[in-house]
Protein backbone atom coordinates (compact mmCIF):
# COMPACT_ATOMS: atom_id res chain seq x y z
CA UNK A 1 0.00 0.00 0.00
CA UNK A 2 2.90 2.18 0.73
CA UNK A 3 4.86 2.41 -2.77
CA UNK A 4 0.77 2.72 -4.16
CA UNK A 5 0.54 5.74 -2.61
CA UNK A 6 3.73 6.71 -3.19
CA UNK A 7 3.32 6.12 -6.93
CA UNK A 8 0.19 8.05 -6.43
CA UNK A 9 2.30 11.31 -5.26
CA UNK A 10 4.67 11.01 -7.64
CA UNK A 11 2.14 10.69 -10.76
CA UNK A 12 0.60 14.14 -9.07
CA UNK A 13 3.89 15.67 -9.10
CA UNK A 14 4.74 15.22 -12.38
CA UNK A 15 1.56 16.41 -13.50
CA UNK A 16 1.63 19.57 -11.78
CA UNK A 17 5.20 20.56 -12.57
CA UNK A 18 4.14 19.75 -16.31
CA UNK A 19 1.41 22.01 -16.59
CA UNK A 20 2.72 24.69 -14.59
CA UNK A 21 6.00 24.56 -16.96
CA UNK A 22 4.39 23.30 -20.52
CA UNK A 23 6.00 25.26 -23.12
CA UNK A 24 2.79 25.06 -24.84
CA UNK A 25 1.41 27.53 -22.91
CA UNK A 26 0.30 30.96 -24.41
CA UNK A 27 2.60 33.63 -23.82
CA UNK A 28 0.93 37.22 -22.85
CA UNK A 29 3.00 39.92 -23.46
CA UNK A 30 1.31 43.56 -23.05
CA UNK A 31 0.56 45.29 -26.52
CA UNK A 32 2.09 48.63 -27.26
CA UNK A 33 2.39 50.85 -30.04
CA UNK A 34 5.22 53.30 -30.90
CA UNK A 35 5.55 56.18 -33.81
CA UNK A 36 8.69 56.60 -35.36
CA UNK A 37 9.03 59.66 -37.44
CA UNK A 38 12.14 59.87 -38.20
CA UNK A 39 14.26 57.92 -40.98
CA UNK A 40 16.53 58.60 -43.93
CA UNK A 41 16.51 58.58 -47.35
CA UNK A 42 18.75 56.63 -48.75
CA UNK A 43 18.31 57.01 -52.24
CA UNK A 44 15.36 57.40 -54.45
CA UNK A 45 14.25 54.49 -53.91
CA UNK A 46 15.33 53.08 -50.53
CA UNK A 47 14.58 54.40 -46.73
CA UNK A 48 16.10 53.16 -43.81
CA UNK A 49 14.88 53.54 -39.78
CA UNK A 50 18.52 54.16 -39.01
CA UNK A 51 22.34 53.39 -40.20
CA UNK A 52 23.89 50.72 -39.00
CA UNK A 53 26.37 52.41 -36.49
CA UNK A 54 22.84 54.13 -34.80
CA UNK A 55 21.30 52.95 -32.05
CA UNK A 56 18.53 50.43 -32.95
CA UNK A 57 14.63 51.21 -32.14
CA UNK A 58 13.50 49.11 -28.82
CA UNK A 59 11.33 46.36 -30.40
CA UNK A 60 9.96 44.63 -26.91
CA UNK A 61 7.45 41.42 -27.33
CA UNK A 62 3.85 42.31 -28.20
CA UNK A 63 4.92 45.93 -29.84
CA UNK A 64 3.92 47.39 -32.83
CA UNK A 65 5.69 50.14 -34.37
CA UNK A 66 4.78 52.25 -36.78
CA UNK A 67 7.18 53.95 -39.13
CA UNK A 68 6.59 57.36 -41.25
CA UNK A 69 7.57 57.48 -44.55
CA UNK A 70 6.61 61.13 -45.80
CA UNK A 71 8.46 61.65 -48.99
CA UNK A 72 7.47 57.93 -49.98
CA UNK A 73 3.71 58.39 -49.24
CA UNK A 74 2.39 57.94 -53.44
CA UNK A 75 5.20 55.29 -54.00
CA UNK A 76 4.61 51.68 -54.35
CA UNK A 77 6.93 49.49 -51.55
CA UNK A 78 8.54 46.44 -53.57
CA UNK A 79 10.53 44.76 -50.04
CA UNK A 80 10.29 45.79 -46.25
CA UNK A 81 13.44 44.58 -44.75
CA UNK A 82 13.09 44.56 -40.35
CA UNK A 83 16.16 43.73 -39.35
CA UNK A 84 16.40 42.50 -35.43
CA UNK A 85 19.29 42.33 -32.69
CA UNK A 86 19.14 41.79 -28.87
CA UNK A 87 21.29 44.64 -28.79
CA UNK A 88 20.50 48.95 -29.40
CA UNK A 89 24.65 49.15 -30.28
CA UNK A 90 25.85 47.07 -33.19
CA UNK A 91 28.10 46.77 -36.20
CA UNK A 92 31.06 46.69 -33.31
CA UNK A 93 32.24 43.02 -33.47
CA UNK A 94 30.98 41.72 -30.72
CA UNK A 95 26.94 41.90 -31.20
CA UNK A 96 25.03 40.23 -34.44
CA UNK A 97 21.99 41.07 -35.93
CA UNK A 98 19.52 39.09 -38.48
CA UNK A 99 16.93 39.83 -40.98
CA UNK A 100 13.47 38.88 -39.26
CA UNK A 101 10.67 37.06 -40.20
CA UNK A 102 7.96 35.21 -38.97
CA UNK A 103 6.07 36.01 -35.26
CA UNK A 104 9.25 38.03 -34.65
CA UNK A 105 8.62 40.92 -37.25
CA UNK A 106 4.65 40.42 -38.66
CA UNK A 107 4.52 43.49 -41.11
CA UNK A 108 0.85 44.80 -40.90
CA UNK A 109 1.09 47.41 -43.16
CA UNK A 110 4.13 48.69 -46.34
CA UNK A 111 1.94 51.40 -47.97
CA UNK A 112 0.85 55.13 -48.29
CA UNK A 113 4.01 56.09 -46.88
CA UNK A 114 3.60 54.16 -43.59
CA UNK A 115 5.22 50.93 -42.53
CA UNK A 116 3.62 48.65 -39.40
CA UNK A 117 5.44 45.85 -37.88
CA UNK A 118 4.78 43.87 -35.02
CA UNK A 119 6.59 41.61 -32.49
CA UNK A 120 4.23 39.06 -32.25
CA UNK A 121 6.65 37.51 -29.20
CA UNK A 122 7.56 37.99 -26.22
CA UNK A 123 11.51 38.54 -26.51
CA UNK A 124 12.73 42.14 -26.23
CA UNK A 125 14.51 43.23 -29.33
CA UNK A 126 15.57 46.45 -30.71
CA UNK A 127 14.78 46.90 -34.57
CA UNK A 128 15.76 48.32 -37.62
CA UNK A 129 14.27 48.65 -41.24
CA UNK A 130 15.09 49.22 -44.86
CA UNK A 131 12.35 49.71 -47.18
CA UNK A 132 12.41 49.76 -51.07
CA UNK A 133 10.46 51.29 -53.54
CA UNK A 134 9.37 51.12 -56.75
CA UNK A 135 11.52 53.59 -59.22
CA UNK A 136 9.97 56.98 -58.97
CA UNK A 137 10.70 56.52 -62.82
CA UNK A 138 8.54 53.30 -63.45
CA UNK A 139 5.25 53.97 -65.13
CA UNK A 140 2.49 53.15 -62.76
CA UNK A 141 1.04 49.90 -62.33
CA UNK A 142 -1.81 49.34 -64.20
CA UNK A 143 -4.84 47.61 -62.27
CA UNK A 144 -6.72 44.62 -64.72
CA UNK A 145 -9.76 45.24 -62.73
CA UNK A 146 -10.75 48.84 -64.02
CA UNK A 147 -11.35 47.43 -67.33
């Protein structure tokens, strides 16, 4: 009867450390927002958050951040390139950064000069983003469905 109830504990045990630790669990981070209105142009075609040798936006989990893009608001966005880091100080050596994707850097919105993207995580990041455009010499697209 002893090692029954002993079994018994143990079975509990397990089952309580499991569900208080599953990494299944949803993660709840707090949702912000942030403006950025400031950027550089690059070239005609290409805007960028900051330089490399800047310090990077914060980019905590659950943020969105929403960049301005004035002098590109009637131009067509071909790429949005959010590039994340743990560190705000890089291009030194000793920190990396990578080009994001996924949950990490969801882009909600590349048009009419504005830019949205969201860490859909929890992990505190700092960000930084390149966006291109389409030449300012390119005829305009044409849209099939007026016709």
């Amino acid at each position: 009867m002893r090692n029954f109830a002993g079994a018994i504990f143990a079975a509990l045990a397990v089952t309580t450390i499991g569900a208080v630790t599953s990494a299944c669990q949803p993660r709840i981070c707090d949702a912000t927002s942030s403006l950025v209105d400031t950027g550089k142009v690059v070239d005609e075609d290409t805007w960028e958050s900051v330089t490399l040798d800047e310090p990077w936006h914060d980019f905590p989990g659950g943020r969105t951040v929403e960049f301005l893009l004035p002098e590109f608001k009637t131009r067509r966005v071909l790429s949005v390139e959010p590039y994340v880091a743990f560190a705000q100080y890089l291009n030194d050596g000793k920190e990396d950064f990578t080009l994001g994707s996924g949950d990490i850097t969801e882009v909600l919105q590349a048009k009419d000069g504005i830019v949205k993207i969201r860490n859909g995580t929890c992990a505190n990041l700092h960000i930084r983003v390149v966006v291109h455009f389409a030449s300012a010499s390119s005829p305009p697209v044409l849209d099939a469905s007026t016709d």
